[in-house]
Protein backbone atom coordinates (compact mmCIF):
# COMPACT_ATOMS: atom_id res chain seq x y z
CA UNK A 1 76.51 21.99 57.65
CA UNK A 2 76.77 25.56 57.04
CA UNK A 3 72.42 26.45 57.50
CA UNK A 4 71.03 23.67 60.26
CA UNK A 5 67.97 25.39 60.89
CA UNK A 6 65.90 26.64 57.89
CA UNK A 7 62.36 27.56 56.47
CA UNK A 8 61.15 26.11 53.46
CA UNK A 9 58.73 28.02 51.71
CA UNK A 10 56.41 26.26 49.17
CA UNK A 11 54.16 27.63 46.57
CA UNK A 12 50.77 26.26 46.64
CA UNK A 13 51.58 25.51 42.61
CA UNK A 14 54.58 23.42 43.64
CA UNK A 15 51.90 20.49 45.12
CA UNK A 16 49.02 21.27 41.99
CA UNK A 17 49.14 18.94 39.06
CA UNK A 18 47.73 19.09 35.67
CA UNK A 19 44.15 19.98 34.52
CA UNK A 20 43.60 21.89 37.10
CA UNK A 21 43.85 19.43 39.81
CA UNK A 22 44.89 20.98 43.38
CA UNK A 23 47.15 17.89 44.36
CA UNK A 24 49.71 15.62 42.03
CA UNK A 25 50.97 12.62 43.58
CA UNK A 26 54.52 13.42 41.33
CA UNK A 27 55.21 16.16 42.96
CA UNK A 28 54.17 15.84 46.35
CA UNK A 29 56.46 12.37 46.52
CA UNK A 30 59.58 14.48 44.95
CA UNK A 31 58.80 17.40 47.82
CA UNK A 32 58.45 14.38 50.63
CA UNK A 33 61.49 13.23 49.89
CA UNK A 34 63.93 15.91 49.60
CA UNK A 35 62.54 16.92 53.19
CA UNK A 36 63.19 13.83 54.57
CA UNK A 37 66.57 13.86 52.99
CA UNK A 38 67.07 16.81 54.57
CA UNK A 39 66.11 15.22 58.01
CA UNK A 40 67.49 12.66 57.83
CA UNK A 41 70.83 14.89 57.80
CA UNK A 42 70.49 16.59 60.89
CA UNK A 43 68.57 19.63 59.27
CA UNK A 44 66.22 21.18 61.58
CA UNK A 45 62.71 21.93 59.01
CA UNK A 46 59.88 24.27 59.14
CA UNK A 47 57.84 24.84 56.41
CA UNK A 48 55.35 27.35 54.88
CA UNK A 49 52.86 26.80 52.32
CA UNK A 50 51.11 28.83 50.31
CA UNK A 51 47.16 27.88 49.03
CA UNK A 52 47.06 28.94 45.54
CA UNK A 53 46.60 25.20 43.84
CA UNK A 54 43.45 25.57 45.45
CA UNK A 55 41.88 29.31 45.97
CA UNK A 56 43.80 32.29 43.89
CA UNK A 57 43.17 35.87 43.53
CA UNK A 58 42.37 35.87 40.08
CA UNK A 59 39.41 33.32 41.12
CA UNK A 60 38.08 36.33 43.70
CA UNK A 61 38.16 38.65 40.98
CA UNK A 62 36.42 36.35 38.60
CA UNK A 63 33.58 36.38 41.11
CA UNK A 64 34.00 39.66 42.97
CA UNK A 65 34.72 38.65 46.19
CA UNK A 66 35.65 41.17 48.82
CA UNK A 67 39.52 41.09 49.34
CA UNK A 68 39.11 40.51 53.12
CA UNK A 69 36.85 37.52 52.38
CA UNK A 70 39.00 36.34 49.42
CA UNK A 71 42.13 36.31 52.01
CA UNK A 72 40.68 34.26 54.49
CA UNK A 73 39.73 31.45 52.21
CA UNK A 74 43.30 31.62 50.87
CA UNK A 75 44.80 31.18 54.60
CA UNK A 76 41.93 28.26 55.04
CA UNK A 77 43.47 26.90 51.54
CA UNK A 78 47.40 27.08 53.43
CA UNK A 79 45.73 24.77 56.40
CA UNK A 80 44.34 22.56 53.95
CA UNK A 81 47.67 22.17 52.06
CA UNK A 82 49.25 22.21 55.33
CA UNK A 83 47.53 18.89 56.67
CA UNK A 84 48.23 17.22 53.00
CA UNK A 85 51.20 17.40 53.40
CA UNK A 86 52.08 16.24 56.97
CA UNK A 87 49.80 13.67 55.90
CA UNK A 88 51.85 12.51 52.74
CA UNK A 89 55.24 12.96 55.12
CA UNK A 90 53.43 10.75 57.90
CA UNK A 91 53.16 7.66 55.59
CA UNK A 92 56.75 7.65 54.97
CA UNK A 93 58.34 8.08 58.20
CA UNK A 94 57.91 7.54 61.68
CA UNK A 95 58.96 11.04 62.59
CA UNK A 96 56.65 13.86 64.72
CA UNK A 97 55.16 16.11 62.25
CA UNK A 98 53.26 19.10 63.86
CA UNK A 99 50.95 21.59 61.95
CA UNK A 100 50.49 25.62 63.68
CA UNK A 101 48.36 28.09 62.56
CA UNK A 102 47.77 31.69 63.03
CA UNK A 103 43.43 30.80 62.68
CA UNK A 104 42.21 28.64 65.74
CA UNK A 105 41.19 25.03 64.66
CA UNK A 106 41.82 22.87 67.48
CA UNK A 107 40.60 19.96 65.98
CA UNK A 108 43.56 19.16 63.36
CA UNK A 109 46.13 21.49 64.40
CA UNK A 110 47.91 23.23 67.06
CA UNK A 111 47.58 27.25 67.99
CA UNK A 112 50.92 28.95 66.36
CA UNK A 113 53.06 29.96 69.49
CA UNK A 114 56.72 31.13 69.21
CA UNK A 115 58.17 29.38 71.86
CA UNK A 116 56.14 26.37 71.26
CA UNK A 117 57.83 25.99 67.46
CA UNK A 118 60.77 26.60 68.71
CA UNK A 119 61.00 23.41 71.36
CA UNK A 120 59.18 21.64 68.51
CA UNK A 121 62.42 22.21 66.21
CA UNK A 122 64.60 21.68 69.35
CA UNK A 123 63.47 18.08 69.53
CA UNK A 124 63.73 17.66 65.99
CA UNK A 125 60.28 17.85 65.67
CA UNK A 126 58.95 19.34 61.33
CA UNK A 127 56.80 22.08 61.62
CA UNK A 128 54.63 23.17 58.85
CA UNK A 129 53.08 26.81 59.28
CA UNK A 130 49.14 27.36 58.27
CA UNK A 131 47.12 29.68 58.09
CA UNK A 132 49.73 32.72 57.22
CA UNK A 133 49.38 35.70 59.50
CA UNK A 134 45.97 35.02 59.93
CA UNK A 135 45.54 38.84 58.87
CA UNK A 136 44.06 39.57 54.85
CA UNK A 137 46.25 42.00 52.80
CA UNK A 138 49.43 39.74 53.16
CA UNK A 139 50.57 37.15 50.93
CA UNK A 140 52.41 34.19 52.05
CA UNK A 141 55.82 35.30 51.03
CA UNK A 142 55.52 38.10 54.39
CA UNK A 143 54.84 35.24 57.14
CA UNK A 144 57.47 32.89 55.71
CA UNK A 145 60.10 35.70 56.50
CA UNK A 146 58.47 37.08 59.67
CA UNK A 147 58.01 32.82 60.96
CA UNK A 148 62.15 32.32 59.98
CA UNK A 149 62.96 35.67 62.02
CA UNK A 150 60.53 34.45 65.40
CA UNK A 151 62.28 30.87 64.99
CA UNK A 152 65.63 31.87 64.65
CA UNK A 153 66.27 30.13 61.63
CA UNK A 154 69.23 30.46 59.82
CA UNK A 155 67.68 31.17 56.34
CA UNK A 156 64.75 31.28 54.30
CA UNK A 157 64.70 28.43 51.15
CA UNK A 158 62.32 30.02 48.43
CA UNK A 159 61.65 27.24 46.41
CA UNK A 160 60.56 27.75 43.04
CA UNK A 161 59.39 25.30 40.27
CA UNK A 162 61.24 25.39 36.78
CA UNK A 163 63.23 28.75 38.32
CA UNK A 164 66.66 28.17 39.11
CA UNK A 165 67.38 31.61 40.60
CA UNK A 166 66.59 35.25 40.33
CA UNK A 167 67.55 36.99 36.98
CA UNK A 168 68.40 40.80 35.49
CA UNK A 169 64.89 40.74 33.70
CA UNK A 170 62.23 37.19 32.73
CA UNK A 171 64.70 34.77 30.88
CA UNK A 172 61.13 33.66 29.74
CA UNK A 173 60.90 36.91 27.93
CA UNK A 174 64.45 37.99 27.24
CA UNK A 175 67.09 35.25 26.21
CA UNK A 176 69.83 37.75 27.32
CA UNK A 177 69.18 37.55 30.73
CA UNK A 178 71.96 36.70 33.52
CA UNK A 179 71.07 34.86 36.65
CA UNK A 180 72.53 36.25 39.90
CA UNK A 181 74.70 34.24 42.28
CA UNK A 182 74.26 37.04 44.78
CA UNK A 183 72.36 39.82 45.38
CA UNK A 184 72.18 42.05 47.83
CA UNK A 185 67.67 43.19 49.52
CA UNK A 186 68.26 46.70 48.25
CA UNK A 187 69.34 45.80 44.67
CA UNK A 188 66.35 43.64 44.62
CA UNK A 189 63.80 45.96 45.97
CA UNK A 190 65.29 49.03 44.07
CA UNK A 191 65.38 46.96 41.03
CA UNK A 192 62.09 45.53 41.45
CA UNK A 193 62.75 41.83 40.88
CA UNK A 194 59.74 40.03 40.78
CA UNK A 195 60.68 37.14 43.15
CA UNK A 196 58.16 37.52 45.60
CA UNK A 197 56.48 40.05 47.86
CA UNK A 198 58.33 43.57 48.50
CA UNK A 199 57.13 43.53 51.95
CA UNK A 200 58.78 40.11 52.67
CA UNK A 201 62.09 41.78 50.77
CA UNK A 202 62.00 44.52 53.51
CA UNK A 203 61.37 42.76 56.26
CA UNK A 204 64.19 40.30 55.54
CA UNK A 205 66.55 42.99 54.76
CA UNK A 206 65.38 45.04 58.20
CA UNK A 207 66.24 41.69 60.47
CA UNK A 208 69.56 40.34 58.34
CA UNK A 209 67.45 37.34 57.52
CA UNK A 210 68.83 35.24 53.99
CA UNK A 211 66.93 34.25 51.94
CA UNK A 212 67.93 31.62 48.79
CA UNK A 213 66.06 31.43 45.65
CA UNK A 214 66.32 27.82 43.58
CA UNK A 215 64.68 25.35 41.85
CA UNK A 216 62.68 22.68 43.70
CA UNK A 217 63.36 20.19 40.81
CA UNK A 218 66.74 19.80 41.34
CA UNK A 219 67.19 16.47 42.99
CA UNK A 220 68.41 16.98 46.31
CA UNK A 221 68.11 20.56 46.74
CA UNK A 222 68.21 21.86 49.99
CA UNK A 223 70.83 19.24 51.43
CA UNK A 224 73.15 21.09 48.71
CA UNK A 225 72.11 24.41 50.03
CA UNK A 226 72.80 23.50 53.41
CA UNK A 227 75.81 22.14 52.85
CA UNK A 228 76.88 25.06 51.14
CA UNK A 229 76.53 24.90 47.39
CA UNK A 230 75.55 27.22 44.84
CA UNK A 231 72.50 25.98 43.06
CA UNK A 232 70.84 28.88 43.07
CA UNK A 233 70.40 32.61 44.18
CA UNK A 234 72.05 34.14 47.57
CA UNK A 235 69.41 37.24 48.40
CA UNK A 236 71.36 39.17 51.70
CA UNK A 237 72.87 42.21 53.70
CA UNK A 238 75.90 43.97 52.53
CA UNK A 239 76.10 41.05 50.04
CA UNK A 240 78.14 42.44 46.63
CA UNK A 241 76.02 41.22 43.88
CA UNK A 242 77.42 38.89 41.57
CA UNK A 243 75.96 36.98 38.35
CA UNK A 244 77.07 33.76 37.24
């Protein structure tokens, strides 16, 4: 197994469904069960979702509420989504499933604490990380990094939806563009990929932490990646970038 311990980080978009609706049974069954896939292999999981199915920016805007206010009800939204989905991995198996957040609720999850997580993933335990930083002015892409780098996992899986991978420019836009295979933080950053947040680029590249880019859809996903396979896009230090 060449990554045993990893962080998965999840879009709040990859558990929405259609019409609007915040949660899609679909989805949230094909997300269940590559993670238990994954456990079921020995893979050591923590995972980090972000709250946009239910509370985005553009909704804060729409009403103009303060950023600071807007931020928190996104990291309430990531301890929603957070619950949902131990509660959809609960019903399937018989396995220890523990929520942390960074924002104190006592009631339906535990306080995040470093050393905590980490005997949690020692004794196989999932983790699934609420609540962000529990600081406004970061998005969810920043804690996902910072939570890998505190756990010691091995690297960060970026999952996208209908994405397979970062690309020279939006193959949405341009029909010419090349997906990478590798790619090294500074070509990213200084090329201004939009994958996700600069600050989470930085950060990764400042502690050596990998991150791969892929696409969720593909069945069986992150067993492949941790067994080594190139489904995607490689993002890490000293790496010599290299398309497909």
């Amino acid at each position: 197994m060449k990554y045993k311990r990893i962080l998965l980080k999840l879009s709040g978009g990859a558990l929405s469904g259609k019409n609007n609706e915040n949660f899609d049974k679909e989805k949230l069954e094909a997300i269940t069960n590559q993670i238990i896939d994954a456990k079921s292999k020995g893979i050591e999981i923590a995972i980090l979702v972000g709250g946009g199915n239910i509370f985005r920016g553009r909704t804060a805007e729409e009403w103009n509420i303060e950023r600071v206010e807007a931020d928190n009800i996104g990291m309430m939204a990531t301890i929603i989504n957070s619950l949902m989905l131990r509660g959809a991995l609960s019903s399937k198996i018989n396995e220890d499933i523990r929520v942390m957040t960074s924002i104190s609720v006592p009631s339906v999850a535990e306080p995040y604490i470093r050393l905590k997580a980490k005997k949690h993933l020692d004794k196989g335990r999932i983790i699934i990380f609420g609540g962000g930083l529990g600081q406004p002015f970061v998005t969810t892409d920043y804690p996902a990094v910072q939570r890998a780098i505190e756990i010691d996992a091995d690297i960060v899986l970026m999952a996208k939806s209908g994405t397979n991978g970062v690309y020279t420019a939006d193959p949405r836009k341009n029909p010419d563009a090349k997906r990478y295979k590798y790619i090294d933080y500074d070509d990213v950053i200084s090329n201004n990929l939009q994958v996700a947040d600069q600050s989470a680029f930085v950060l990764a590249r400042d502690y050596k932490m990998p991150l791969y880019v892929f696409d969720f859809d593909e069945k069986d996903a992150i067993s492949k990646i941790c067994n080594g396979e190139l489904i995607g896009t490689y993002i890490g230090k000293d790496q010599k970038t290299e398309l497909y």
